[in-house]
PDB file of N, CA and C in Angstrom:
ATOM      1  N   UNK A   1     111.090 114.664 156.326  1.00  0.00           N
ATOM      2  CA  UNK A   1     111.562 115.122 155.030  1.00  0.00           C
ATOM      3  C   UNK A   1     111.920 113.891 154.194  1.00  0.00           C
ATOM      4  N   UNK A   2     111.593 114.229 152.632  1.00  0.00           N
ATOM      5  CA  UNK A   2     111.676 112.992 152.371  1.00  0.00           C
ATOM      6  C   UNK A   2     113.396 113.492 150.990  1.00  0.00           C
ATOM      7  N   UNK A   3     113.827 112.021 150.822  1.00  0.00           N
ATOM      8  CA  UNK A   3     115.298 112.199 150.377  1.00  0.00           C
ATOM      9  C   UNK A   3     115.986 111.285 150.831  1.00  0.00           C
ATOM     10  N   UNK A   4     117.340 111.282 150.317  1.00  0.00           N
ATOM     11  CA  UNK A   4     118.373 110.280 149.972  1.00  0.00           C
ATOM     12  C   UNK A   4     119.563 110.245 151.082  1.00  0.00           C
ATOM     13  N   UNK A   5     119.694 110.116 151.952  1.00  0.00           N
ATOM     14  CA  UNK A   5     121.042 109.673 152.766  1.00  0.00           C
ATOM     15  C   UNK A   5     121.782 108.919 151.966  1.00  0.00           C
ATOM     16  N   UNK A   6     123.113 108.654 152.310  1.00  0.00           N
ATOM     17  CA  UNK A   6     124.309 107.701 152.224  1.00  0.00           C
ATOM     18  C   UNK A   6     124.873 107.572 153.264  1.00  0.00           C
ATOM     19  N   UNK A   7     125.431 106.709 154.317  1.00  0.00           N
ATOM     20  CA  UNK A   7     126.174 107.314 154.923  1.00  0.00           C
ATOM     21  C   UNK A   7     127.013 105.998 154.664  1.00  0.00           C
ATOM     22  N   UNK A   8     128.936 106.230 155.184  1.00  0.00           N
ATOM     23  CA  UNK A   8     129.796 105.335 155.153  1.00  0.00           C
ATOM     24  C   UNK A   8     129.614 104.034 156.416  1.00  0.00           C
ATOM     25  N   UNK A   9     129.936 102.654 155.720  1.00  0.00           N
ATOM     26  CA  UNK A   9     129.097 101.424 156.466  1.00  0.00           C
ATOM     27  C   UNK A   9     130.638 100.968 157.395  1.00  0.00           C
ATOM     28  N   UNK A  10     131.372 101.934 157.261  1.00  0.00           N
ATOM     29  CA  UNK A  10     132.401 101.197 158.419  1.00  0.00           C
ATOM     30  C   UNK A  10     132.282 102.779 159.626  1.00  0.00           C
ATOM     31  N   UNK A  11     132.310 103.892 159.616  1.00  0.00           N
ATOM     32  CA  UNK A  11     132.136 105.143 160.495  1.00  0.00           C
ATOM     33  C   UNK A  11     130.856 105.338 160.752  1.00  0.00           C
ATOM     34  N   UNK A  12     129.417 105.389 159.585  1.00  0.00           N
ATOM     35  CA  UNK A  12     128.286 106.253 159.888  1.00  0.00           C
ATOM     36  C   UNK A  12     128.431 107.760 159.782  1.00  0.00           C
ATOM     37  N   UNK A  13     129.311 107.756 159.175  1.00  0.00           N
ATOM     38  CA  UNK A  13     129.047 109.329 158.865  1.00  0.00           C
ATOM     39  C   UNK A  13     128.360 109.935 157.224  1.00  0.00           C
ATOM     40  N   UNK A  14     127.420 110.893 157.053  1.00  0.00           N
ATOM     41  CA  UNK A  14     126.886 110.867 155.941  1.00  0.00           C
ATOM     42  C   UNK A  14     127.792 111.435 154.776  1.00  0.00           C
ATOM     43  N   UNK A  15     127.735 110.783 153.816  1.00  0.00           N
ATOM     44  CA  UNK A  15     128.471 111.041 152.974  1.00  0.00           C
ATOM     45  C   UNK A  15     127.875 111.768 151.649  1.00  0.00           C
ATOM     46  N   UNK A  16     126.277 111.460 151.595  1.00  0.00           N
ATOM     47  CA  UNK A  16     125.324 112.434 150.666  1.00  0.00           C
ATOM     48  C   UNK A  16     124.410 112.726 151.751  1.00  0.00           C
ATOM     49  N   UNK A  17     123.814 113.480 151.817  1.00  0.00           N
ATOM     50  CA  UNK A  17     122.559 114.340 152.376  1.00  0.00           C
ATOM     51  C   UNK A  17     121.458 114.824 151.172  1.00  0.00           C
ATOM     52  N   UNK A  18     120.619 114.250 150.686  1.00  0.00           N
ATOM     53  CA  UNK A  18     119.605 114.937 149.066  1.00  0.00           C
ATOM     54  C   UNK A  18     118.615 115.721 149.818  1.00  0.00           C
ATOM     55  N   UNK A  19     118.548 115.377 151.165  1.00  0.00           N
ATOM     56  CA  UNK A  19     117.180 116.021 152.251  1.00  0.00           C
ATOM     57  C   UNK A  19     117.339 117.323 152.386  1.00  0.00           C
ATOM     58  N   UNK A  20     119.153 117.798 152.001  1.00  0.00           N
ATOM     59  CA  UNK A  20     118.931 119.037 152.472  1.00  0.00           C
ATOM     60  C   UNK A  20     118.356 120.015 151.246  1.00  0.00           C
ATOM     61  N   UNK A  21     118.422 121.390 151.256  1.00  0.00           N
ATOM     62  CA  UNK A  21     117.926 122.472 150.159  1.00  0.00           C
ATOM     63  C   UNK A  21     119.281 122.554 149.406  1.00  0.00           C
ATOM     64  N   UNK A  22     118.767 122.337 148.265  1.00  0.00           N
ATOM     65  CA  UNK A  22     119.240 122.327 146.621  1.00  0.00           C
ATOM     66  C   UNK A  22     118.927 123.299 146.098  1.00  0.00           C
ATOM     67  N   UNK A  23     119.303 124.469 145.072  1.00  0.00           N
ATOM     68  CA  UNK A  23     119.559 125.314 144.627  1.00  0.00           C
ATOM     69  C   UNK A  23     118.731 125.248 143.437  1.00  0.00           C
ATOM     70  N   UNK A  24     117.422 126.037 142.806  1.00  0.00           N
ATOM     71  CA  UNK A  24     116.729 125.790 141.639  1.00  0.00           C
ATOM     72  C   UNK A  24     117.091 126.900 141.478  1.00  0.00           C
ATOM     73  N   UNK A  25     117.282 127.100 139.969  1.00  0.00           N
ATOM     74  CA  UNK A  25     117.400 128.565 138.921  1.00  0.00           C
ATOM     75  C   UNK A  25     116.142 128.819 138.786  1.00  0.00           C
ATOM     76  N   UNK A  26     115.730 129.884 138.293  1.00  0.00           N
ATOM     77  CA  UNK A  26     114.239 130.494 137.999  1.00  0.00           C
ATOM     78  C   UNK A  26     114.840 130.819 136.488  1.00  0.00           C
ATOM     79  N   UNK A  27     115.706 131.641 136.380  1.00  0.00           N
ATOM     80  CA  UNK A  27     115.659 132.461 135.285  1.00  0.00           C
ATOM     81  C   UNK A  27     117.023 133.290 135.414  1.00  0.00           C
ATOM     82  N   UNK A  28     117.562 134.268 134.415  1.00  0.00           N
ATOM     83  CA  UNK A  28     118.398 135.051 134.503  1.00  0.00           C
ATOM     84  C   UNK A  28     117.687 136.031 133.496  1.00  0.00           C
ATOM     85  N   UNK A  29     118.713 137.323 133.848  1.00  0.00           N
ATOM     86  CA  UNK A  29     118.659 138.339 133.027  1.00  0.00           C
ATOM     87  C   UNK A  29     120.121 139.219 132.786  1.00  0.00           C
ATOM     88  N   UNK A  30     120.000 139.703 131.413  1.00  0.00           N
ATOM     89  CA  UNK A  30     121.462 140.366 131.160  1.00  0.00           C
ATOM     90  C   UNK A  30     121.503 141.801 131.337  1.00  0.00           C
ATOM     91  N   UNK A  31     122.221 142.285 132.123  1.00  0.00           N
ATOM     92  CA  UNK A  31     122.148 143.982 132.236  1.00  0.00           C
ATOM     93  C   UNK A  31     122.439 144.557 131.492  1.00  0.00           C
ATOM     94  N   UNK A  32     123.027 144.609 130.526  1.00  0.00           N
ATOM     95  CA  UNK A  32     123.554 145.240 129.633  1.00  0.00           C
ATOM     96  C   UNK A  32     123.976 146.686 129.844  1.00  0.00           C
ATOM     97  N   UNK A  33     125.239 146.179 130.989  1.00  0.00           N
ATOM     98  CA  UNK A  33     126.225 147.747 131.366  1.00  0.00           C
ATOM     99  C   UNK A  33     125.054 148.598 132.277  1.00  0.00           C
ATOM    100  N   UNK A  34     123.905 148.278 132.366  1.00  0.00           N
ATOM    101  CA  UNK A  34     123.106 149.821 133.028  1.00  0.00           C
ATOM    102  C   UNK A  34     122.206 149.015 134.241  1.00  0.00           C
ATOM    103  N   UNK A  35     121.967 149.972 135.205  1.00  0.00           N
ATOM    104  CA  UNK A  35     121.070 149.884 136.287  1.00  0.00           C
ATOM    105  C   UNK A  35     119.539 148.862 135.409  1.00  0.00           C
ATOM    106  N   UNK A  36     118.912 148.278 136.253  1.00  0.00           N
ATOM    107  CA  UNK A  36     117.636 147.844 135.829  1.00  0.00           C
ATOM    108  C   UNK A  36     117.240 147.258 137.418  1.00  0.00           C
ATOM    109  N   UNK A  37     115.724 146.533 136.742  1.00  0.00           N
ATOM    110  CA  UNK A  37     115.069 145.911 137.230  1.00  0.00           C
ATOM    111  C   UNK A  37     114.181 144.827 136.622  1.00  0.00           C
ATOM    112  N   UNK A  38     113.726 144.230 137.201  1.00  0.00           N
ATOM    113  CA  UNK A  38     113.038 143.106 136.474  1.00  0.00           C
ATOM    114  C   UNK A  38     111.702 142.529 137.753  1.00  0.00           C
ATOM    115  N   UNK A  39     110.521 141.976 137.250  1.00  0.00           N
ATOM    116  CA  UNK A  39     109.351 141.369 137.631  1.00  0.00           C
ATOM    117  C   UNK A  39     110.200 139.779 138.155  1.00  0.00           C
ATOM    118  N   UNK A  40     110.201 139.351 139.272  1.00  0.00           N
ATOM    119  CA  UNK A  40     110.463 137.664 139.185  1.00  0.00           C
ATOM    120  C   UNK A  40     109.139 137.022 139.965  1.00  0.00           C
ATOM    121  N   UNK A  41     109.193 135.981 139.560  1.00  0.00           N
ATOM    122  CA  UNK A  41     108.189 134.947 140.791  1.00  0.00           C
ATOM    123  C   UNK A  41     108.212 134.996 141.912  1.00  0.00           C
ATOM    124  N   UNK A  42     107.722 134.853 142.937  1.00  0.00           N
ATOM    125  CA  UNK A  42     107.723 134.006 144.129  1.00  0.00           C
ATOM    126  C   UNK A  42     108.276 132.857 144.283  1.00  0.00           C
ATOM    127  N   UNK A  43     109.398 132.729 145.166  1.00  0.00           N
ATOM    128  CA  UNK A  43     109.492 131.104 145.133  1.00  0.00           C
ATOM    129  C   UNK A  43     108.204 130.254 146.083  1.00  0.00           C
ATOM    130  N   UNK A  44     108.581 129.026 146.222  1.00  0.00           N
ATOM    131  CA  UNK A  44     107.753 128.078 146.892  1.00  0.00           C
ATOM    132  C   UNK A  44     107.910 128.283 148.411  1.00  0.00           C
ATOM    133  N   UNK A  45     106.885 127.994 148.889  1.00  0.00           N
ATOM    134  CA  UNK A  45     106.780 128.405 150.147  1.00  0.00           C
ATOM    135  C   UNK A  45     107.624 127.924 151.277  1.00  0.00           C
ATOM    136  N   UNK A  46     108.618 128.425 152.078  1.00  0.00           N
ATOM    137  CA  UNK A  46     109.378 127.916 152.557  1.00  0.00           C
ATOM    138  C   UNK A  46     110.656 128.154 152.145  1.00  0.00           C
ATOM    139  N   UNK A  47     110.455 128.555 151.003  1.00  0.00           N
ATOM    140  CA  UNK A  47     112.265 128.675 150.173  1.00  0.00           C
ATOM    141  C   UNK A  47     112.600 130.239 149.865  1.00  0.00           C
ATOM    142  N   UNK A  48     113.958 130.643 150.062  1.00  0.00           N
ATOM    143  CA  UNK A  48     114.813 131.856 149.856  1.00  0.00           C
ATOM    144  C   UNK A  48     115.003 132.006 148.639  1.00  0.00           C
ATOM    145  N   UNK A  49     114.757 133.142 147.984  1.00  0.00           N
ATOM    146  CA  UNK A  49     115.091 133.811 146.733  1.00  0.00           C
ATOM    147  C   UNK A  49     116.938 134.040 146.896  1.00  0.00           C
ATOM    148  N   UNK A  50     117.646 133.864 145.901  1.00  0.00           N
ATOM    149  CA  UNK A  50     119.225 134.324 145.602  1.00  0.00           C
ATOM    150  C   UNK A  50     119.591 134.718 144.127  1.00  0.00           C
ATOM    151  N   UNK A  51     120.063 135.599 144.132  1.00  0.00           N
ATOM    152  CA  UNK A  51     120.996 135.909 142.591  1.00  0.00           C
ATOM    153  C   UNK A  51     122.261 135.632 143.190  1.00  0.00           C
ATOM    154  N   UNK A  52     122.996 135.807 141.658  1.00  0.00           N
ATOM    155  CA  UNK A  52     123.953 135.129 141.298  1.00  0.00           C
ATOM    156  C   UNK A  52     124.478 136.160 140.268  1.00  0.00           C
ATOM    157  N   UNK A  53     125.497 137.215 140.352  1.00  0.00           N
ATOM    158  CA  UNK A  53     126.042 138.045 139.195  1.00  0.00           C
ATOM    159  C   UNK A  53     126.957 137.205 138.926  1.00  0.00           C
ATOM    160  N   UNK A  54     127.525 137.015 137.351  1.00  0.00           N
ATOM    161  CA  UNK A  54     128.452 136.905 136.352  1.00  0.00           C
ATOM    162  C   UNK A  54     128.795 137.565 135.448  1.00  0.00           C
ATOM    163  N   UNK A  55     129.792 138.154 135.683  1.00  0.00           N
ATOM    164  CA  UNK A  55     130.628 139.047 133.945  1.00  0.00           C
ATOM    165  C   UNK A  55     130.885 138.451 133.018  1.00  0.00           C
ATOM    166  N   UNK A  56     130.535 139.271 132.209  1.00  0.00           N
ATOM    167  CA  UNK A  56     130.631 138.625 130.748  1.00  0.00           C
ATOM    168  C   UNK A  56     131.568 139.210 129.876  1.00  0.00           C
ATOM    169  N   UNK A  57     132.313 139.598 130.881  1.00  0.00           N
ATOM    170  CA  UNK A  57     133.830 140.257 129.948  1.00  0.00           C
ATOM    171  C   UNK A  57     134.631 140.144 131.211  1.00  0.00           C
ATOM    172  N   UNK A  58     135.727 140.150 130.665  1.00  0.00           N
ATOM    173  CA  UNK A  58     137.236 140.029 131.433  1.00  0.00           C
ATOM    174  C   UNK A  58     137.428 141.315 132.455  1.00  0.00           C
ATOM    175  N   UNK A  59     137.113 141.451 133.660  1.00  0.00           N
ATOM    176  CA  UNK A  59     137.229 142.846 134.611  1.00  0.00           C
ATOM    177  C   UNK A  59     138.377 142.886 135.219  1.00  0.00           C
ATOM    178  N   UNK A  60     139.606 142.116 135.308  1.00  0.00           N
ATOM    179  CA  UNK A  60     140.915 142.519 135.119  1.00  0.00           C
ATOM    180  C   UNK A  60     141.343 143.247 134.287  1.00  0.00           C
ATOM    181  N   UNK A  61     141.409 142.940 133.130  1.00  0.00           N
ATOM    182  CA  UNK A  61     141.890 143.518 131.925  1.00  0.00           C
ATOM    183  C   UNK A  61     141.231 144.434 131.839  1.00  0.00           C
ATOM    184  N   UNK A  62     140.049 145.103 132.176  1.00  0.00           N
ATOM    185  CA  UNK A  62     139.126 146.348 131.699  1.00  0.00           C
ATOM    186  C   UNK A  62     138.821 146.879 132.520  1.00  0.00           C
ATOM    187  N   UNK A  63     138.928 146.528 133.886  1.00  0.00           N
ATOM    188  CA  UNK A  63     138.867 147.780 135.021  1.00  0.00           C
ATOM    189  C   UNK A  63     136.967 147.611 135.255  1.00  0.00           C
ATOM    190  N   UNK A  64     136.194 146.621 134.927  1.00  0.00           N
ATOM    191  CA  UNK A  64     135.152 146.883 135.065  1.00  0.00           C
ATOM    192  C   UNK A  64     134.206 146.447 136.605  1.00  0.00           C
ATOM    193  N   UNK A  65     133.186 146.835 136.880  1.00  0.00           N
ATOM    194  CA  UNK A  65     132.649 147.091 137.698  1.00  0.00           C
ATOM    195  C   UNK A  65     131.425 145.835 137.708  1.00  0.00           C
ATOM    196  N   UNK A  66     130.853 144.985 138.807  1.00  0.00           N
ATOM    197  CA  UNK A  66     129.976 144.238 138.619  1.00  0.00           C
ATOM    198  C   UNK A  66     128.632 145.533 139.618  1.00  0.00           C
ATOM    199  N   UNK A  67     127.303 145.109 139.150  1.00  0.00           N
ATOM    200  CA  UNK A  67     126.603 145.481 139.734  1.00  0.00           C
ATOM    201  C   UNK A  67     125.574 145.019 141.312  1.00  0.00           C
ATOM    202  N   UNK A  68     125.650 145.785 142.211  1.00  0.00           N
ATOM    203  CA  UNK A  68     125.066 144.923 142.877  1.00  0.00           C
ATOM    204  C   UNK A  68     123.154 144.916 142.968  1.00  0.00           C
ATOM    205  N   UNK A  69     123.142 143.488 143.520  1.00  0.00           N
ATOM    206  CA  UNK A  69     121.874 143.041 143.163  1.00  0.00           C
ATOM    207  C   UNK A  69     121.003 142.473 144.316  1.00  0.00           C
ATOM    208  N   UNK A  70     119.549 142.819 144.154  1.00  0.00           N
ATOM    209  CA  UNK A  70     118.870 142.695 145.633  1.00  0.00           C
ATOM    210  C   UNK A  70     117.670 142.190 144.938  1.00  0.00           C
ATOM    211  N   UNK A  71     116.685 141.246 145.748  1.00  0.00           N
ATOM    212  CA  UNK A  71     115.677 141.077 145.851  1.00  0.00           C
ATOM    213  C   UNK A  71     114.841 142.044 146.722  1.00  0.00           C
ATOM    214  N   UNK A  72     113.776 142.032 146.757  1.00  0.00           N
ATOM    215  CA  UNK A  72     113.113 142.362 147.014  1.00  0.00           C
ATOM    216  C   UNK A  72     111.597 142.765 146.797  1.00  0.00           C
ATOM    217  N   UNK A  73     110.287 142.058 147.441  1.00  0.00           N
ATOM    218  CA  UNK A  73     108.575 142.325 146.938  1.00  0.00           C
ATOM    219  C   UNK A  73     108.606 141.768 145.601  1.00  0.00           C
ATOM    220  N   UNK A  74     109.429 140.589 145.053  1.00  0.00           N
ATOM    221  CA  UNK A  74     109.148 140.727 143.666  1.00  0.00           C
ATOM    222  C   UNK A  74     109.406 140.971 142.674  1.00  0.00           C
ATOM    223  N   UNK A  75     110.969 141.701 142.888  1.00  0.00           N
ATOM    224  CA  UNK A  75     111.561 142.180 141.785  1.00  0.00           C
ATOM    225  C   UNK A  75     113.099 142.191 141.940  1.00  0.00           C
ATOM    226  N   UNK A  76     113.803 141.956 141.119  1.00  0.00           N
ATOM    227  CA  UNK A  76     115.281 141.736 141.059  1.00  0.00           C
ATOM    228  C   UNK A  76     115.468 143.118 140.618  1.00  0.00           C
ATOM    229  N   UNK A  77     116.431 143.762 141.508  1.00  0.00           N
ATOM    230  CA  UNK A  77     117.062 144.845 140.779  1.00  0.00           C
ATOM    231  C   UNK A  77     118.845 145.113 141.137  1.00  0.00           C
ATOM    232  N   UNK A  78     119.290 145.834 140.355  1.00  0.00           N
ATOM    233  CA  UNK A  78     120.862 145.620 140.209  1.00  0.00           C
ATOM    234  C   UNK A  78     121.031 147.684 139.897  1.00  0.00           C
ATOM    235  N   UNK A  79     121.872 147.847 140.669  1.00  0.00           N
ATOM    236  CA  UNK A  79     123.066 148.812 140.586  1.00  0.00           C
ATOM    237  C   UNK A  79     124.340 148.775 140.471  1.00  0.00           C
ATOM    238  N   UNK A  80     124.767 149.658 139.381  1.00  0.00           N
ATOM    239  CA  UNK A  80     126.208 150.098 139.120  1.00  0.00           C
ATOM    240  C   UNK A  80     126.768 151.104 140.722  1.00  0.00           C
ATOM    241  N   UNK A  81     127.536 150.872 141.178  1.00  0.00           N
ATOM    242  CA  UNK A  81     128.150 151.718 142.097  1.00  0.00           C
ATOM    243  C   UNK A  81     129.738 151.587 142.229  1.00  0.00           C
ATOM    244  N   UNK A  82     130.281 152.578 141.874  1.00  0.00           N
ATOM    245  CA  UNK A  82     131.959 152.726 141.943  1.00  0.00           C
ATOM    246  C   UNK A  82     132.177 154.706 141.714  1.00  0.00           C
ATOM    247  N   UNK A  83     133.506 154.321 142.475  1.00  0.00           N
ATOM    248  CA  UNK A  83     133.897 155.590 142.322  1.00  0.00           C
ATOM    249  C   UNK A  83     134.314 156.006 141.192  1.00  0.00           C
ATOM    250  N   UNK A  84     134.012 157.555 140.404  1.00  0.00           N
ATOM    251  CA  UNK A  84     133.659 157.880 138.661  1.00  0.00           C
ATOM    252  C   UNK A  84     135.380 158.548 138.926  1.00  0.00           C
ATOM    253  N   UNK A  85     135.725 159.189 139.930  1.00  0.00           N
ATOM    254  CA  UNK A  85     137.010 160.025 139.638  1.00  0.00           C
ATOM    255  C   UNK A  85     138.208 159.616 139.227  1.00  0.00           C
ATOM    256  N   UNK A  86     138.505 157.668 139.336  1.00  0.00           N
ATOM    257  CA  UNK A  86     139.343 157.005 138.522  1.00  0.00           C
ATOM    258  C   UNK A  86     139.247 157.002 136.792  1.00  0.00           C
ATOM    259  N   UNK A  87     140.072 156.765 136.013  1.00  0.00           N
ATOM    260  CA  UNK A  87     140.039 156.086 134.770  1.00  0.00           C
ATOM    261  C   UNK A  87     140.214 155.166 134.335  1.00  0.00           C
ATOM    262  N   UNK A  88     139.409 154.348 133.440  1.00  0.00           N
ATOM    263  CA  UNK A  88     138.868 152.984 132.791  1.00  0.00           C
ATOM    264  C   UNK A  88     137.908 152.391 134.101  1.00  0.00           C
ATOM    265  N   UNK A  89     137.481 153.039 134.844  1.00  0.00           N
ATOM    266  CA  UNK A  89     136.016 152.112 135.241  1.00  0.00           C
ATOM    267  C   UNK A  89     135.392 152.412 134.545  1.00  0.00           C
ATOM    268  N   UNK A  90     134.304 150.993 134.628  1.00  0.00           N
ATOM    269  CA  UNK A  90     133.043 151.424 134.060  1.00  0.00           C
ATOM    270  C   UNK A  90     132.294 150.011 134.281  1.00  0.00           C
ATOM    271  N   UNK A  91     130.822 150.152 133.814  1.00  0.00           N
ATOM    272  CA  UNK A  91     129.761 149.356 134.462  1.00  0.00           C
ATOM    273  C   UNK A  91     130.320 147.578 132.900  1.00  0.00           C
ATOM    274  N   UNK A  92     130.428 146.802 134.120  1.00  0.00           N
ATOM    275  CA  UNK A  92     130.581 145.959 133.213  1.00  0.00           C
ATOM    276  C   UNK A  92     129.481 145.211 132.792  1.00  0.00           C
ATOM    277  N   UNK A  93     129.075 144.391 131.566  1.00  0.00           N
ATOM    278  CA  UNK A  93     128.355 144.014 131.272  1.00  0.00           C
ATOM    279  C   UNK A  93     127.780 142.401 131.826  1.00  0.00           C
ATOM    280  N   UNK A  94     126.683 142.315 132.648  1.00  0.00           N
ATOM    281  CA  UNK A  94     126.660 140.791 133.583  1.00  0.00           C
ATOM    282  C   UNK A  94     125.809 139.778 132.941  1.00  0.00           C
ATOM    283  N   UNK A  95     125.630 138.817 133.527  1.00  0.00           N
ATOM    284  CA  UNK A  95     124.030 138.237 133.802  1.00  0.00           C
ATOM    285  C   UNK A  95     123.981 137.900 135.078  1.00  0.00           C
ATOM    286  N   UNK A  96     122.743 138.091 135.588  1.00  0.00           N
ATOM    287  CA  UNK A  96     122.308 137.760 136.945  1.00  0.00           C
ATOM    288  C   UNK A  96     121.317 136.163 136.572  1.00  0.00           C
ATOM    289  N   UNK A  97     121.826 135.643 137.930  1.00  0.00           N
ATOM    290  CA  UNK A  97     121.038 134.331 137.493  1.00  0.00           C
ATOM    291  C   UNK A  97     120.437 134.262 139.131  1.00  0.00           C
ATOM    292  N   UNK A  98     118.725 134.677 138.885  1.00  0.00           N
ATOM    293  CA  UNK A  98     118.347 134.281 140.092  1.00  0.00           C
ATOM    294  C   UNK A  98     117.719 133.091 140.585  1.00  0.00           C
ATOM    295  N   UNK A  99     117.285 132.626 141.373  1.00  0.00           N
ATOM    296  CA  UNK A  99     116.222 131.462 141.723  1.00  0.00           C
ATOM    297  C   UNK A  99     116.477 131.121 143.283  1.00  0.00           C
ATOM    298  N   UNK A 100     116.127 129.949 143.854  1.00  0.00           N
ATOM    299  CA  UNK A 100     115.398 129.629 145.482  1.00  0.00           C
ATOM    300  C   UNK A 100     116.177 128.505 145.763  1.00  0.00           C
ATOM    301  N   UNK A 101     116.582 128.664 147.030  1.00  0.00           N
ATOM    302  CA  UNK A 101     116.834 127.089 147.647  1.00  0.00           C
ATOM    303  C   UNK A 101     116.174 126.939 149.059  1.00  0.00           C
TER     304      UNK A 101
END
């Protein structure tokens, strides 16, 4: 593998590693409060697909709900899931940021 070591010149212990897998973004998308899906790439061969949800509003203060989110064949998709029989939930508004390491 090719990449950057450091290691400390009085122990030998590594102090950077660049050889290992680093985290590339592909892309994001914004849910806007509702269930979806989306088309993504393939990553490179060898490398794991990951999302990444973020709210885009304050879910303390508003009782809101993040959606959860799966890969899968190709496509990013995200669900709202919480229990409806409380008051002030509701689907909060995210972005998902997926890509490969």
């Amino acid at each position: 593998m090719v990449g950057l070591v450091i290691r400390d010149r009085d122990t030998g212990l590594v102090k950077v590693d660049m050889t290992m897998n680093i985290s590339q973004t592909q892309g994001s998308v914004v849910t806007n409060s509702a269930n979806g899906s989306i088309p993504i790439p393939p990553p490179p061969a060898g490398k794991t697909q990951f999302s990444v949800v973020v709210p885009l509003q304050d879910l303390q203060l508003e009782k809101g709900k993040l959606p959860a989110a799966v890969i899968a064949n190709g496509v990013l998709s995200w669900v709202y899931r919480y229990n409806t029989n409380g008051w002030g939930n509701f689907s909060a508004n995210c972005i998902i940021y997926y890509g490969y390491y």
